[in-house]
PDB file of N, CA and C in Angstrom:
ATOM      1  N   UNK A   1      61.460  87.608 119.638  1.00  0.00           N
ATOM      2  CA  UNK A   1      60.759  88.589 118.812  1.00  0.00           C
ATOM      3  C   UNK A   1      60.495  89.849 119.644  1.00  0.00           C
ATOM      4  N   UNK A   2      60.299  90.951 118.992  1.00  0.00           N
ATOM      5  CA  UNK A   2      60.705  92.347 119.822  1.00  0.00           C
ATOM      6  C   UNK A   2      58.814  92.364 119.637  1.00  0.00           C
ATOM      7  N   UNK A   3      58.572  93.116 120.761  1.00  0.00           N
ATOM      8  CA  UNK A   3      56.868  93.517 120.977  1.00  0.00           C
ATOM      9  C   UNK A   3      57.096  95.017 119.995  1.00  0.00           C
ATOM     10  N   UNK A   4      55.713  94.757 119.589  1.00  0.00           N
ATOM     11  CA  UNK A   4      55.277  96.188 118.477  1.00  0.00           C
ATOM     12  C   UNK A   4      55.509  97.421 119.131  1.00  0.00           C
ATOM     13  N   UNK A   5      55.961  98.216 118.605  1.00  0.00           N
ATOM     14  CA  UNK A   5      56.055  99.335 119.174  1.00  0.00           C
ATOM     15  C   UNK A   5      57.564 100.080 119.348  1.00  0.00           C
ATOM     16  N   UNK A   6      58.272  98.781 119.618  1.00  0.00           N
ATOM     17  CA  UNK A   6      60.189  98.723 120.029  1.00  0.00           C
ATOM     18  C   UNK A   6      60.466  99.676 118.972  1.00  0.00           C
ATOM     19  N   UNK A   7      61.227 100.347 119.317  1.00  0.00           N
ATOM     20  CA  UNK A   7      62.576 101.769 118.499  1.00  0.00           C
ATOM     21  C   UNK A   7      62.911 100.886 117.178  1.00  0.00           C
ATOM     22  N   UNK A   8      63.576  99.846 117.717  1.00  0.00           N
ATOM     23  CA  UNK A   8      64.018  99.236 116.577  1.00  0.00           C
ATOM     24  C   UNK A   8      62.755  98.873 115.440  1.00  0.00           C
ATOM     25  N   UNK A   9      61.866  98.334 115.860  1.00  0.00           N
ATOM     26  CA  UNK A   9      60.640  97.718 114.726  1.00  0.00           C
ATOM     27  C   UNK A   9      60.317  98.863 114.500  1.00  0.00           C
ATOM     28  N   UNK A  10      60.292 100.114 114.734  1.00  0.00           N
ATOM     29  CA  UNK A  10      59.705 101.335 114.452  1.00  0.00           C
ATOM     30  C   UNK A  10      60.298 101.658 113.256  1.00  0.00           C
ATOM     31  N   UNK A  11      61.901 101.615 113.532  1.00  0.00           N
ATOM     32  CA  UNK A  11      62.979 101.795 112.410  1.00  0.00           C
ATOM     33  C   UNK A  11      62.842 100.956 111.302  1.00  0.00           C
ATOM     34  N   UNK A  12      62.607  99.796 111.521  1.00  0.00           N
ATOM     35  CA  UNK A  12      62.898  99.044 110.349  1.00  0.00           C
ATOM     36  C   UNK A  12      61.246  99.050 109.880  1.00  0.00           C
ATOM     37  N   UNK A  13      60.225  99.872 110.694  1.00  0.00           N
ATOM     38  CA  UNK A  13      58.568  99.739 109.903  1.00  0.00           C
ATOM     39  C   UNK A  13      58.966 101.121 108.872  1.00  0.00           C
ATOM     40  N   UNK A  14      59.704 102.003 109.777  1.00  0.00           N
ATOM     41  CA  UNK A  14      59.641 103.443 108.782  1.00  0.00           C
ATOM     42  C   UNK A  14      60.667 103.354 107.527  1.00  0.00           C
ATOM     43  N   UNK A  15      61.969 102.521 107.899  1.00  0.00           N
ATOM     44  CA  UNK A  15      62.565 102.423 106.273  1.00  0.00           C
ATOM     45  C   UNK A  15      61.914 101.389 105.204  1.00  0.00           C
ATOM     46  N   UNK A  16      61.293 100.664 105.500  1.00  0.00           N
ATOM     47  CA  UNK A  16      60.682 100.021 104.971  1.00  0.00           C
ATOM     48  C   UNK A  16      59.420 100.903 104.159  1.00  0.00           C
ATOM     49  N   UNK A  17      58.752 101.627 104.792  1.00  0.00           N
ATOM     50  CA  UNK A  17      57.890 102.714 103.968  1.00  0.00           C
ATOM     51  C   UNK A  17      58.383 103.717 103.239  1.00  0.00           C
ATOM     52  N   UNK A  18      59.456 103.830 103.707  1.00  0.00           N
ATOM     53  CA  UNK A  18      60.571 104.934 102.883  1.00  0.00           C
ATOM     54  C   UNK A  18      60.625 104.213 101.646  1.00  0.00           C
ATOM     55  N   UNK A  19      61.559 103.097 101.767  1.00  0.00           N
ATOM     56  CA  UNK A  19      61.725 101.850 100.304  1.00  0.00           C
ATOM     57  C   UNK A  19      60.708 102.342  99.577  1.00  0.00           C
ATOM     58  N   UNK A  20      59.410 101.714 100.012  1.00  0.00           N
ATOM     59  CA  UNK A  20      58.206 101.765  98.906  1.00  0.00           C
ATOM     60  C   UNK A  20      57.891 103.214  97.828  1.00  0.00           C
ATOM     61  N   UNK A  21      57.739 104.154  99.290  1.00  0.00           N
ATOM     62  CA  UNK A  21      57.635 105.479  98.590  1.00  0.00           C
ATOM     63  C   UNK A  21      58.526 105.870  97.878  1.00  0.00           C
ATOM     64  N   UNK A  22      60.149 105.608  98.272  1.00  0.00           N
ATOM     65  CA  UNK A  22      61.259 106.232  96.874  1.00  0.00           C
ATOM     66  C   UNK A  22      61.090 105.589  95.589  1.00  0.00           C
ATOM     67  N   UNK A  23      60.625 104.124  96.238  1.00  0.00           N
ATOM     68  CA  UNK A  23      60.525 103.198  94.570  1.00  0.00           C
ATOM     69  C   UNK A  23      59.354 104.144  94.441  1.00  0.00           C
ATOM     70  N   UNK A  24      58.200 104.012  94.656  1.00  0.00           N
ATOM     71  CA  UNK A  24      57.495 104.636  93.444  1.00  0.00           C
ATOM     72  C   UNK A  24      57.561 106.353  93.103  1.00  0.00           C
ATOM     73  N   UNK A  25      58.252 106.931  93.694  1.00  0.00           N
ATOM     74  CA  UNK A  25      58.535 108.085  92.995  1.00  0.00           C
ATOM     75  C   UNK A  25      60.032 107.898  92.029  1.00  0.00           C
ATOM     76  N   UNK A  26      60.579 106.771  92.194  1.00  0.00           N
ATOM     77  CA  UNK A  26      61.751 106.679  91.295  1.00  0.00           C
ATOM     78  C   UNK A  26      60.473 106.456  89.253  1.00  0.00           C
ATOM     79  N   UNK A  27      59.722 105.885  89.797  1.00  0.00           N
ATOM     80  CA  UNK A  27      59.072 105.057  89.011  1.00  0.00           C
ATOM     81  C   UNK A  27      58.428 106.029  88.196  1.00  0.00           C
ATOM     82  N   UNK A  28      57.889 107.179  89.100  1.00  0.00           N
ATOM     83  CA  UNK A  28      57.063 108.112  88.673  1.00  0.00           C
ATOM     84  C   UNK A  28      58.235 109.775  87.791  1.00  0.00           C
ATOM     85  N   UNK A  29      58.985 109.373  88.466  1.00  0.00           N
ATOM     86  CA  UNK A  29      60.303 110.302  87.786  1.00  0.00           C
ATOM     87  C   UNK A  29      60.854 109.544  86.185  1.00  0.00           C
ATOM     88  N   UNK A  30      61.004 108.369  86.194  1.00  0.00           N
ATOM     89  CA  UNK A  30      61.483 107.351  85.187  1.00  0.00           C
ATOM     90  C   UNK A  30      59.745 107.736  83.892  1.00  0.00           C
ATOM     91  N   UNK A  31      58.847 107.169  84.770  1.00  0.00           N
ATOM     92  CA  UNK A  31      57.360 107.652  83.619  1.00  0.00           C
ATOM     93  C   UNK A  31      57.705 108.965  82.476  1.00  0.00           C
ATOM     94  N   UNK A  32      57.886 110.143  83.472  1.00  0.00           N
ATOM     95  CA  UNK A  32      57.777 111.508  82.877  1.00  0.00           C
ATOM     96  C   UNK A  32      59.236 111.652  81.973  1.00  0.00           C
ATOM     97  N   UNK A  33      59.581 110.701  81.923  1.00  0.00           N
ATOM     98  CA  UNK A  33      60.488 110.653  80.488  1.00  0.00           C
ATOM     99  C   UNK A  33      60.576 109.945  79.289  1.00  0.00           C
ATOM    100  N   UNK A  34      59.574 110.830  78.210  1.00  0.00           N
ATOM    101  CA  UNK A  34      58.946 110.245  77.557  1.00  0.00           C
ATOM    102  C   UNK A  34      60.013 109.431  76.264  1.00  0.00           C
ATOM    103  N   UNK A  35      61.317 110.016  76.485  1.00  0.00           N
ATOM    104  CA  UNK A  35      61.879 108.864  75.642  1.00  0.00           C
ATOM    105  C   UNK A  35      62.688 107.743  76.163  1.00  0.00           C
ATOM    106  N   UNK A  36      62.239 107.244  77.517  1.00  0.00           N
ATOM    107  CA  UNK A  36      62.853 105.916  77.747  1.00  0.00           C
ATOM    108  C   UNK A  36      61.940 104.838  77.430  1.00  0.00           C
ATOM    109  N   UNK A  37      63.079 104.294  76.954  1.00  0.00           N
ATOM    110  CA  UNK A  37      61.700 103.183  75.470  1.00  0.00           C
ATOM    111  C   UNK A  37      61.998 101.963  76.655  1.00  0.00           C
ATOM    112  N   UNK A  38      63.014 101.681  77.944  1.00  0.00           N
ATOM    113  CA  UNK A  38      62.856 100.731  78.625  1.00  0.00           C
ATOM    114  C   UNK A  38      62.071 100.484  79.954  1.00  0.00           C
ATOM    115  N   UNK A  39      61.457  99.471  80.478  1.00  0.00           N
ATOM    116  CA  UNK A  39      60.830 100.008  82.202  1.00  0.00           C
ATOM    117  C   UNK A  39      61.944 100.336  82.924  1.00  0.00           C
ATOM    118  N   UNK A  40      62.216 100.733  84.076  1.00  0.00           N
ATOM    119  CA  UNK A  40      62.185 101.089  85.123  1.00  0.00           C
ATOM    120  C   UNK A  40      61.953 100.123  86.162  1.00  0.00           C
ATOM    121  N   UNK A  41      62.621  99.070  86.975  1.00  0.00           N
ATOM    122  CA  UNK A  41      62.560  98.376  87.484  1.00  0.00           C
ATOM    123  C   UNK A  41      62.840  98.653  88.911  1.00  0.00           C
ATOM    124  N   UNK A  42      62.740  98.871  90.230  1.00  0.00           N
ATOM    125  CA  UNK A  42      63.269  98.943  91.330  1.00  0.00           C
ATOM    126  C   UNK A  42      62.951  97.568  92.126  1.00  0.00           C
ATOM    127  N   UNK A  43      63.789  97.261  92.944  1.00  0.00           N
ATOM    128  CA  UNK A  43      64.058  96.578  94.263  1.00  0.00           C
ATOM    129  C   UNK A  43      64.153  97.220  95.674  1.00  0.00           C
ATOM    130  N   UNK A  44      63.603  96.947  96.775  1.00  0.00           N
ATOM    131  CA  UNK A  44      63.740  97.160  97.415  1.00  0.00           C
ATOM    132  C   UNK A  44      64.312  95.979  98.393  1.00  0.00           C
ATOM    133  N   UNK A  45      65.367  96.284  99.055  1.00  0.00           N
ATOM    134  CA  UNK A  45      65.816  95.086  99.747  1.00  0.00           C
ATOM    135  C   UNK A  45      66.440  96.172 101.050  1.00  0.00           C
ATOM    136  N   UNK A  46      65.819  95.619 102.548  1.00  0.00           N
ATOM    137  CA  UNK A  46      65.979  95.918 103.769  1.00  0.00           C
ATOM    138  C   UNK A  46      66.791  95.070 104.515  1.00  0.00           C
ATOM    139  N   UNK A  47      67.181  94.099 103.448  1.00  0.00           N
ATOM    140  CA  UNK A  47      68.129  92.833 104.532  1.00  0.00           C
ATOM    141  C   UNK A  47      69.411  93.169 104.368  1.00  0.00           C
ATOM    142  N   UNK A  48      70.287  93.822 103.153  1.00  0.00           N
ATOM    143  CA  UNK A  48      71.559  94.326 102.271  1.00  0.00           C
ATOM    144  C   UNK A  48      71.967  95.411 102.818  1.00  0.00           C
ATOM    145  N   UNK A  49      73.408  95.842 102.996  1.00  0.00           N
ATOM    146  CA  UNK A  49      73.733  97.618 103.427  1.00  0.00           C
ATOM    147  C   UNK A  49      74.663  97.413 102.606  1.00  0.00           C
ATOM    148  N   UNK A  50      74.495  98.199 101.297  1.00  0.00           N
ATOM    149  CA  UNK A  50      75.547  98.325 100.470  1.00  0.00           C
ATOM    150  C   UNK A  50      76.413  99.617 100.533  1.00  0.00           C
ATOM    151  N   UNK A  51      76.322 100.494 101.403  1.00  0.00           N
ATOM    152  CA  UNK A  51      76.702 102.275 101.652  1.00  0.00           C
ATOM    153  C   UNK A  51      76.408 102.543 100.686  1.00  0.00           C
ATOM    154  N   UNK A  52      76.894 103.879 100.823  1.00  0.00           N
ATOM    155  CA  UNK A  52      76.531 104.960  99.671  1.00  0.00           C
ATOM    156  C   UNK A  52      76.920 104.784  98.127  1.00  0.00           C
ATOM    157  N   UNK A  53      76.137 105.055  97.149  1.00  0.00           N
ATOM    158  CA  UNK A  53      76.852 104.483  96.188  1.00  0.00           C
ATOM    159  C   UNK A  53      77.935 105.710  95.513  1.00  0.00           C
ATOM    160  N   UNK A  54      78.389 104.804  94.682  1.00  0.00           N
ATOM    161  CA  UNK A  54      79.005 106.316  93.707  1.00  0.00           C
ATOM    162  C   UNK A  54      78.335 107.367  93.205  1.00  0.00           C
ATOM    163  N   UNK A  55      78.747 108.519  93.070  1.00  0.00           N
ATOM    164  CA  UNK A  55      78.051 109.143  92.600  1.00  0.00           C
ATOM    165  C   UNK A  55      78.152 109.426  90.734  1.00  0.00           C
ATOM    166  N   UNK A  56      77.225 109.374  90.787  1.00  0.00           N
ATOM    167  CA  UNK A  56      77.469 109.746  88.679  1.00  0.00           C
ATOM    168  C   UNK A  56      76.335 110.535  88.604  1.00  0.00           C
ATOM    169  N   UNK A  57      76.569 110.792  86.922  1.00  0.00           N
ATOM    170  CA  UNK A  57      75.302 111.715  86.653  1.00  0.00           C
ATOM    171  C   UNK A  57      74.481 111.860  85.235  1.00  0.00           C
ATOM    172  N   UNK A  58      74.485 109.970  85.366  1.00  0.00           N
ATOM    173  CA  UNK A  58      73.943 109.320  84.510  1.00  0.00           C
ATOM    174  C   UNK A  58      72.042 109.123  84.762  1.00  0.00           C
ATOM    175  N   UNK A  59      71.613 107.845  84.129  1.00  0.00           N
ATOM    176  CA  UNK A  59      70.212 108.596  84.688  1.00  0.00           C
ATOM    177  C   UNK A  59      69.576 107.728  85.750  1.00  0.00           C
ATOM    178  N   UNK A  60      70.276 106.960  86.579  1.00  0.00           N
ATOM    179  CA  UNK A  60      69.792 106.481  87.342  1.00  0.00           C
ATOM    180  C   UNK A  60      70.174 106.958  88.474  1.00  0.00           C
ATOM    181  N   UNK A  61      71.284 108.441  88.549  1.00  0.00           N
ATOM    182  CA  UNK A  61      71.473 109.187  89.927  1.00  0.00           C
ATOM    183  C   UNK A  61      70.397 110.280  89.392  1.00  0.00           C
ATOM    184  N   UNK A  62      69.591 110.843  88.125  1.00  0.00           N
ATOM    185  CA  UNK A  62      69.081 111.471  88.348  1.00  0.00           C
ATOM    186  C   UNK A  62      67.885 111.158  88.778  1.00  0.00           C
ATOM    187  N   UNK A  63      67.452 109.920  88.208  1.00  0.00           N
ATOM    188  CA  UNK A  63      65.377 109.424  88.927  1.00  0.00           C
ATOM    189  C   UNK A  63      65.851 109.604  89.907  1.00  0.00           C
ATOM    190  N   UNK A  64      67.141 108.928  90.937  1.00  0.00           N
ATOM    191  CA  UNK A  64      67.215 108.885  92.294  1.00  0.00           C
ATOM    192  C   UNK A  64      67.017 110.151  92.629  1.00  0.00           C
ATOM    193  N   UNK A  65      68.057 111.134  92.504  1.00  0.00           N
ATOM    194  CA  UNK A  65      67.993 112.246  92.905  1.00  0.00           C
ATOM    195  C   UNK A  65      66.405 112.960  93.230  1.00  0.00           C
ATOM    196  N   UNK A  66      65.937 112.651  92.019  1.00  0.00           N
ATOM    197  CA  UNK A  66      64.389 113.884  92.181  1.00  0.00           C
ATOM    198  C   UNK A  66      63.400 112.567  92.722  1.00  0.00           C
ATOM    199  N   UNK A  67      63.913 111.662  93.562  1.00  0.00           N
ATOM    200  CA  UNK A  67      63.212 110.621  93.707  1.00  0.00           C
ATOM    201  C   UNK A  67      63.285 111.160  95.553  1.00  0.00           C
ATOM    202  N   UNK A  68      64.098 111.154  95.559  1.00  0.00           N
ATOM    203  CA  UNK A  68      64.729 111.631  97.184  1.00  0.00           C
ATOM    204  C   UNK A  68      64.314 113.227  97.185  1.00  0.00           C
ATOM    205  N   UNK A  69      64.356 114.170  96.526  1.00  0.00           N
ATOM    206  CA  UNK A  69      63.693 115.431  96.705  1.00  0.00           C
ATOM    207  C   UNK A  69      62.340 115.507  97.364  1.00  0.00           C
ATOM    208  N   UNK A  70      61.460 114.119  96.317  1.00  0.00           N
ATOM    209  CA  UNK A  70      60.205 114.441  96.479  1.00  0.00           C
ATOM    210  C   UNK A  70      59.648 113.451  97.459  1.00  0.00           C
ATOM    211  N   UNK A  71      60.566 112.197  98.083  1.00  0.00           N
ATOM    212  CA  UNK A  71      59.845 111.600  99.049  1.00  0.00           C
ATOM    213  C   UNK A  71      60.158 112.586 100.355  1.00  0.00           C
ATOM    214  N   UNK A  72      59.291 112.204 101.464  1.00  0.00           N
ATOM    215  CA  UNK A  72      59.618 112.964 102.951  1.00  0.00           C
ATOM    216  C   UNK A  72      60.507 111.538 103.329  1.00  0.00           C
ATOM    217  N   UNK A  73      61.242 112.346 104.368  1.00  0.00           N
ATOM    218  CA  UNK A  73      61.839 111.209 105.169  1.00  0.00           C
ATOM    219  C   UNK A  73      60.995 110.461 105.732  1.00  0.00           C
ATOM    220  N   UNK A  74      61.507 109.178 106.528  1.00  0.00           N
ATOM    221  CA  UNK A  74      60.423 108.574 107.413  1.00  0.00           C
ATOM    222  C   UNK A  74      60.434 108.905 108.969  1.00  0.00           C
ATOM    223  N   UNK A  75      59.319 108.712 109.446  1.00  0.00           N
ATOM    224  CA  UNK A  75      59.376 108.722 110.627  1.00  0.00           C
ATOM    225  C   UNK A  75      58.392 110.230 111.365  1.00  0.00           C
ATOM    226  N   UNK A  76      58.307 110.596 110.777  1.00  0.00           N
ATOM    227  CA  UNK A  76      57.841 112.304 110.684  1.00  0.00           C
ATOM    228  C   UNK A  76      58.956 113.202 111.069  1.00  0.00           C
ATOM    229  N   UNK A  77      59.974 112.538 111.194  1.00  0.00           N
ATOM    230  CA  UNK A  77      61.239 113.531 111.407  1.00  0.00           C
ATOM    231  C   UNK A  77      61.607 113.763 112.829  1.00  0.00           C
ATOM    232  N   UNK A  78      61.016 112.783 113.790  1.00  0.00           N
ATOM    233  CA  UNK A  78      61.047 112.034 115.096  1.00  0.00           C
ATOM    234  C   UNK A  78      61.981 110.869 115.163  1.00  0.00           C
ATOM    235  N   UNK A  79      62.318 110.840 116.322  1.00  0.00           N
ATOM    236  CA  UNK A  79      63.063 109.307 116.758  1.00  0.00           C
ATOM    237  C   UNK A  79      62.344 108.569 116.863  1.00  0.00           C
ATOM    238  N   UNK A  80      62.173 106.971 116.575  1.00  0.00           N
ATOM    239  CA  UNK A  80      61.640 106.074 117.421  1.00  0.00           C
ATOM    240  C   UNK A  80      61.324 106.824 118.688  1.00  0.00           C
ATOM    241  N   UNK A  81      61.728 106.888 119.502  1.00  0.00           N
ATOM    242  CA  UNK A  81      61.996 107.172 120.850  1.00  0.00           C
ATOM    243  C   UNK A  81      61.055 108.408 121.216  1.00  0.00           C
ATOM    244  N   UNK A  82      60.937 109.312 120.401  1.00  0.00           N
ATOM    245  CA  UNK A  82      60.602 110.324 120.731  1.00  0.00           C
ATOM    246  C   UNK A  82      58.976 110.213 120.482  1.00  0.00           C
ATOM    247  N   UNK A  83      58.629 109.165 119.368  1.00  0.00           N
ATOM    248  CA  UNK A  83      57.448 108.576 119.043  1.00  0.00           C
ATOM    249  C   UNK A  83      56.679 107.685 120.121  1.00  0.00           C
ATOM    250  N   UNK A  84      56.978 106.905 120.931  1.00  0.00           N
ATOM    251  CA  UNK A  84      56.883 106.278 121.724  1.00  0.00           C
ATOM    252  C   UNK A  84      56.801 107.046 122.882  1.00  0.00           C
ATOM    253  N   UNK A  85      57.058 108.132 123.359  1.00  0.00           N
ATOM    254  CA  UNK A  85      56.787 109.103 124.625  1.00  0.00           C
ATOM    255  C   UNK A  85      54.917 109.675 124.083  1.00  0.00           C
ATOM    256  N   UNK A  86      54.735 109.767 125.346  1.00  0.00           N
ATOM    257  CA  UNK A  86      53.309 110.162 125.180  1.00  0.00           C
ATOM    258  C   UNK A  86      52.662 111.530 124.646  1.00  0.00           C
ATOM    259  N   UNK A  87      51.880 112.063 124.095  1.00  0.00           N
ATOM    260  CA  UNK A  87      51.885 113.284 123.229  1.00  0.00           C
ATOM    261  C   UNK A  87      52.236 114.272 124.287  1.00  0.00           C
ATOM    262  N   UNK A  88      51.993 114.743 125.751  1.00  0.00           N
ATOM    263  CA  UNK A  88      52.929 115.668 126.508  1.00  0.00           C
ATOM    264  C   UNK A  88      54.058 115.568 126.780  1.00  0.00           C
ATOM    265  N   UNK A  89      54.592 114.530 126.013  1.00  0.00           N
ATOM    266  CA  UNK A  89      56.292 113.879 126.321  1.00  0.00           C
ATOM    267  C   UNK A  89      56.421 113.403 127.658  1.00  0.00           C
ATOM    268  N   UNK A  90      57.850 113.579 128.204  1.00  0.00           N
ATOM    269  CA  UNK A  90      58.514 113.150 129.464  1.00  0.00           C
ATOM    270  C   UNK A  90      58.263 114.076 130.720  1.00  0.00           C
ATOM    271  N   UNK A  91      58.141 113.469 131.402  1.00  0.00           N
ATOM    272  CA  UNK A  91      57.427 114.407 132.763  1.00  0.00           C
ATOM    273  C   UNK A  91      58.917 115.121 133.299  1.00  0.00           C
ATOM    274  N   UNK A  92      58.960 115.998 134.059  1.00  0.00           N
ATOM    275  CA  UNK A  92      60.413 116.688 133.919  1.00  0.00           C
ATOM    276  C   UNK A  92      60.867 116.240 135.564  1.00  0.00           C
TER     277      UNK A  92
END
């Protein structure tokens, strides 16, 4: 088991918060359309790498789309790595 803190557990803590937050802005994009008479279901699964999907422009690339606009990336836009150096960074 990797100790807290590791690049890697960092990675897989920040896509993992990513998951949550796109699902619920997928969820919250899917809401504000007031004529889908069906739910809106998401999964999140971190164990699967399916690549990129196709692209279409039906309506489940568009929730995605304004789903991904409005989440931030994870991580604060730092490396692992760069997170883990101390707030004056690397001594030169």
């Amino acid at each position: 088991m990797r100790e807290p803190g590791h690049p890697s557990q960092l990675r897989l803590q920040d896509w993992a918060q990513y998951g949550q937050a796109l699902k619920a802005n997928i969820e919250v994009a899917a809401a504000r359309r007031t004529s889908l008479r069906v739910p809106v279901v998401v999964n999140v699964d971190l164990q699967t790498h399916r690549g990129l999907p196709e692209p279409t422009s039906g309506l489940s690339e568009q929730l995605l789309q304004e789903a991904i606009e409005a989440t931030p990336l994870p991580g604060d836009g730092r490396s692992p790595l760069e997170r883990l150096e101390p707030e004056g960074g690397l001594p030169s």
